[in-house]
Protein backbone atom coordinates (compact mmCIF):
# COMPACT_ATOMS: atom_id res chain seq x y z
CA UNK A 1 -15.80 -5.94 -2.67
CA UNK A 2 -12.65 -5.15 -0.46
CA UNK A 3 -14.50 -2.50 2.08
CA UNK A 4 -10.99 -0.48 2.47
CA UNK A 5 -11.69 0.44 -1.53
CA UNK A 6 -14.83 0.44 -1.87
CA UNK A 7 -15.25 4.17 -2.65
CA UNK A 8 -12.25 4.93 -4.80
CA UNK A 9 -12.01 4.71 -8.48
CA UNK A 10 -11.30 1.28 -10.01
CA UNK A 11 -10.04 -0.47 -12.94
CA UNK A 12 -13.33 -0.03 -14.61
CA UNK A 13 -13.62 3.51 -14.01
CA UNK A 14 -10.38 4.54 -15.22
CA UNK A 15 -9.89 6.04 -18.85
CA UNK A 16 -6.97 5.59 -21.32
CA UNK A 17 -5.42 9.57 -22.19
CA UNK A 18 -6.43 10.61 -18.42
CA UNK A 19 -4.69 13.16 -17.61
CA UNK A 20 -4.21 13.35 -13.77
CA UNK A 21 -2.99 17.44 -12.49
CA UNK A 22 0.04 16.45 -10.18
CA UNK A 23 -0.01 19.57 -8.02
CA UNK A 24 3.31 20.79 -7.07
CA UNK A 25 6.24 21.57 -4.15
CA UNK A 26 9.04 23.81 -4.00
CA UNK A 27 12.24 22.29 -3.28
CA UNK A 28 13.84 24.42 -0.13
CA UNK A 29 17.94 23.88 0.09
CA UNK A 30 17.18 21.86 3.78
CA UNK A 31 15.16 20.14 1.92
CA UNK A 32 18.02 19.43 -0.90
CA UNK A 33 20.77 18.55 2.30
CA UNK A 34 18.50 16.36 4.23
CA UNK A 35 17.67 14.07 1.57
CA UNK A 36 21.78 14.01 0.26
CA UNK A 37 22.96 13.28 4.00
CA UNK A 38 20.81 10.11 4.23
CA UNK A 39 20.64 9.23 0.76
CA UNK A 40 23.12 10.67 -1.66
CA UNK A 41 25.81 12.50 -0.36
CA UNK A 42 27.24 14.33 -2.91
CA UNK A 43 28.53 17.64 -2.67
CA UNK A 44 26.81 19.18 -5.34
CA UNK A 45 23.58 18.20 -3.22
CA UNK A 46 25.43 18.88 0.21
CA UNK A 47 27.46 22.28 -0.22
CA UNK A 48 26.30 25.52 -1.77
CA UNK A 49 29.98 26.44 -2.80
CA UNK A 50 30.71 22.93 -4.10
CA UNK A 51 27.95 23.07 -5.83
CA UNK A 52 28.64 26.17 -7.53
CA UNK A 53 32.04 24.67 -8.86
CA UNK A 54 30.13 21.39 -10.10
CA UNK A 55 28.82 20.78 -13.73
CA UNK A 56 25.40 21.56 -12.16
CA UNK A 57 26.26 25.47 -10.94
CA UNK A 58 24.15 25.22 -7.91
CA UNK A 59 22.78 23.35 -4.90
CA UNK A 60 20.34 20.95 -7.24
CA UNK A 61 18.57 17.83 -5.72
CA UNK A 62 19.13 14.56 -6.24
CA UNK A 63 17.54 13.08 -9.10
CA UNK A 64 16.35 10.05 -6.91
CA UNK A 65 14.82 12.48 -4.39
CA UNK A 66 12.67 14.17 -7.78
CA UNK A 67 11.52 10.88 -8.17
CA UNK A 68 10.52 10.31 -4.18
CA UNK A 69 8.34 13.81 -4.27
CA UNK A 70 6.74 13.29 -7.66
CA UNK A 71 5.89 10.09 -6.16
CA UNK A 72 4.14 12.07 -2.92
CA UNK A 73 2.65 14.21 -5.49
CA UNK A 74 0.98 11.25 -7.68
CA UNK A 75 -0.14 9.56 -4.68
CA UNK A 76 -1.97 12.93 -2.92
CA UNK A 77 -3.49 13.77 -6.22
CA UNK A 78 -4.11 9.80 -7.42
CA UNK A 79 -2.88 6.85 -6.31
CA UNK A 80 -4.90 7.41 -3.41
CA UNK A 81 -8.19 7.84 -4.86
CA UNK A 82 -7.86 5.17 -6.83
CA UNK A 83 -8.18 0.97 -5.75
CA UNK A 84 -4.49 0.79 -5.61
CA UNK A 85 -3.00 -2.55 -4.77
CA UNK A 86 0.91 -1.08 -5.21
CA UNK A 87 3.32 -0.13 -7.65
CA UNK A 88 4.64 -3.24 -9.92
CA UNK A 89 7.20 -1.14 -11.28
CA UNK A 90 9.22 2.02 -13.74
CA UNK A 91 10.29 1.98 -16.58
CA UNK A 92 11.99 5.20 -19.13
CA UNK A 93 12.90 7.08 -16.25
CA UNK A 94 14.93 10.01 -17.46
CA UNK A 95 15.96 13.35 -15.52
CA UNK A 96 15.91 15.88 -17.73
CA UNK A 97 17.55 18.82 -16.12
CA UNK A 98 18.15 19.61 -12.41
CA UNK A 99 16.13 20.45 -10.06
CA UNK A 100 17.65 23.65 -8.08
CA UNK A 101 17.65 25.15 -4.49
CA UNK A 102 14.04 26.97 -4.61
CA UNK A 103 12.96 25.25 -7.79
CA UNK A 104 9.20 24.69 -7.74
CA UNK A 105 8.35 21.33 -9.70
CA UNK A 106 4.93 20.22 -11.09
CA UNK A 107 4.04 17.62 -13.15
CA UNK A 108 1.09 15.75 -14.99
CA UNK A 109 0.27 11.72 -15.56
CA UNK A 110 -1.63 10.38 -18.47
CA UNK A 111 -2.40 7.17 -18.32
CA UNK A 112 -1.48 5.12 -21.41
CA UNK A 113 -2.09 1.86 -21.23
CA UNK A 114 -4.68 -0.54 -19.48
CA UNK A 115 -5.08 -4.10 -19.27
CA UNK A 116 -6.96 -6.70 -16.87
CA UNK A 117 -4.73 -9.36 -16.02
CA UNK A 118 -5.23 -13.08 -18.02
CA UNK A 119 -4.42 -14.97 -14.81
CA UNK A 120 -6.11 -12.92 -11.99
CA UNK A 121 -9.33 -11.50 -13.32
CA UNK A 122 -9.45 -9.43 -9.73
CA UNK A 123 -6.39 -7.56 -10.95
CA UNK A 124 -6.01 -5.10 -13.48
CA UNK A 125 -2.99 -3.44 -14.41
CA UNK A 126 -2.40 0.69 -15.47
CA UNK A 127 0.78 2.46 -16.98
CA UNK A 128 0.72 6.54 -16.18
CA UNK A 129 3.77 8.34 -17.77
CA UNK A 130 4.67 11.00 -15.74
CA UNK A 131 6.37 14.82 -16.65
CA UNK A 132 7.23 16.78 -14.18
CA UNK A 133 8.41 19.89 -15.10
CA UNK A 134 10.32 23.42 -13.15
CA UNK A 135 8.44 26.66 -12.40
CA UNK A 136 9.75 27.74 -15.94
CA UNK A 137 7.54 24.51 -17.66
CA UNK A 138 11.32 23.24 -18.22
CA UNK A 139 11.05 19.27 -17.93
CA UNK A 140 13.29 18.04 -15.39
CA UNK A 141 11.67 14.17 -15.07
CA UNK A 142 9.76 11.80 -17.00
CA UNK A 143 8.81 7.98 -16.49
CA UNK A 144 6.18 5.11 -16.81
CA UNK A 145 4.88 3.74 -13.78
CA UNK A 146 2.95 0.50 -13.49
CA UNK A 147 0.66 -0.15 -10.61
CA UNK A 148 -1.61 -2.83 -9.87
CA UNK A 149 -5.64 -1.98 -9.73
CA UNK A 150 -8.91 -3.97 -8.56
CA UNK A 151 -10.81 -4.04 -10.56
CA UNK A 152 -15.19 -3.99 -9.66
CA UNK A 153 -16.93 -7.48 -11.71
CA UNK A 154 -13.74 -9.55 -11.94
CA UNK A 155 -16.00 -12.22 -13.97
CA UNK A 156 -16.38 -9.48 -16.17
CA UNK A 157 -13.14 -10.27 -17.72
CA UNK A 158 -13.43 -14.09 -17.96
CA UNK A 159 -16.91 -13.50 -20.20
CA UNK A 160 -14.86 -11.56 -22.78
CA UNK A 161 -13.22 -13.81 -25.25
């Protein structure tokens, strides 16, 4: 048993239809202009009055930097509790509306789908969809994240036919 794991939740312990409370964060506009100067600088993420002219009426955050803090968000509340080996992937990502200056965005996972893996009985594998959603339950995100798990009897899994 891997000692740095050893008291989370793992593979075996997990349920399908969990549903995992993300917690939430409010999105401040230095917040908004920090992330855009480093990592998309648009102006309808840079400049209030840009912003206002722009097909999304307001300072809004990238959609990339909604991913980043739901990401913070399922590891604080999850992926860190869990025996978490890393992320192995997305899939269906879709922003749904934007998230604005002084938006406050919360979400929930349910995990639907586990499998061990065939090849490395040590390894099992678990798809959460996330939905993250505005202070006025609006959705604004959604995706499928696949991360790889330990899991606790590895044999366990070479024993079933």
């Amino acid at each position: 048993m891997n000692p740095i794991t050893a008291d989370r939740r793992h593979f075996e312990d997990l349920a399908l239809g969990e549903e995992v409370a993300l917690g939430s964060i409010t999105v401040t506009k230095e917040m908004i202009i920090s992330f855009a100067r480093e990592f998309d600088p648009f102006p309808f993420h840079l400049d209030e009055a840009a912003a206002k002219r722009s097909l999304l009426g307001g300072l809004a955050a990238s959609g990339w930097q909604t991913a980043g803090l739901t990401l913070r968000l399922l590891t604080d509340a999850f992926l860190t509790r869990i025996a978490s080996a890393g992320g192995l992937g997305f899939s269906d990502l879709k922003w749904k509306r934007p998230v604005m200056k002084n938006d406050t965005i919360t979400g929930t996972g349910r995990i639907i789908e586990l499998r061990r893996s065939r090849h490395h009985p040590q390894w099992g594998v678990l798809t959460i969809e996330l939905d993250m959603r505005n202070q006025k339950f609006e959705p604004v995100m959604s995706m499928k994240l696949a991360n790889l798990i330990e899991t606790r009897e590895p044999a366990a899994a070479e024993a079933t036919p």
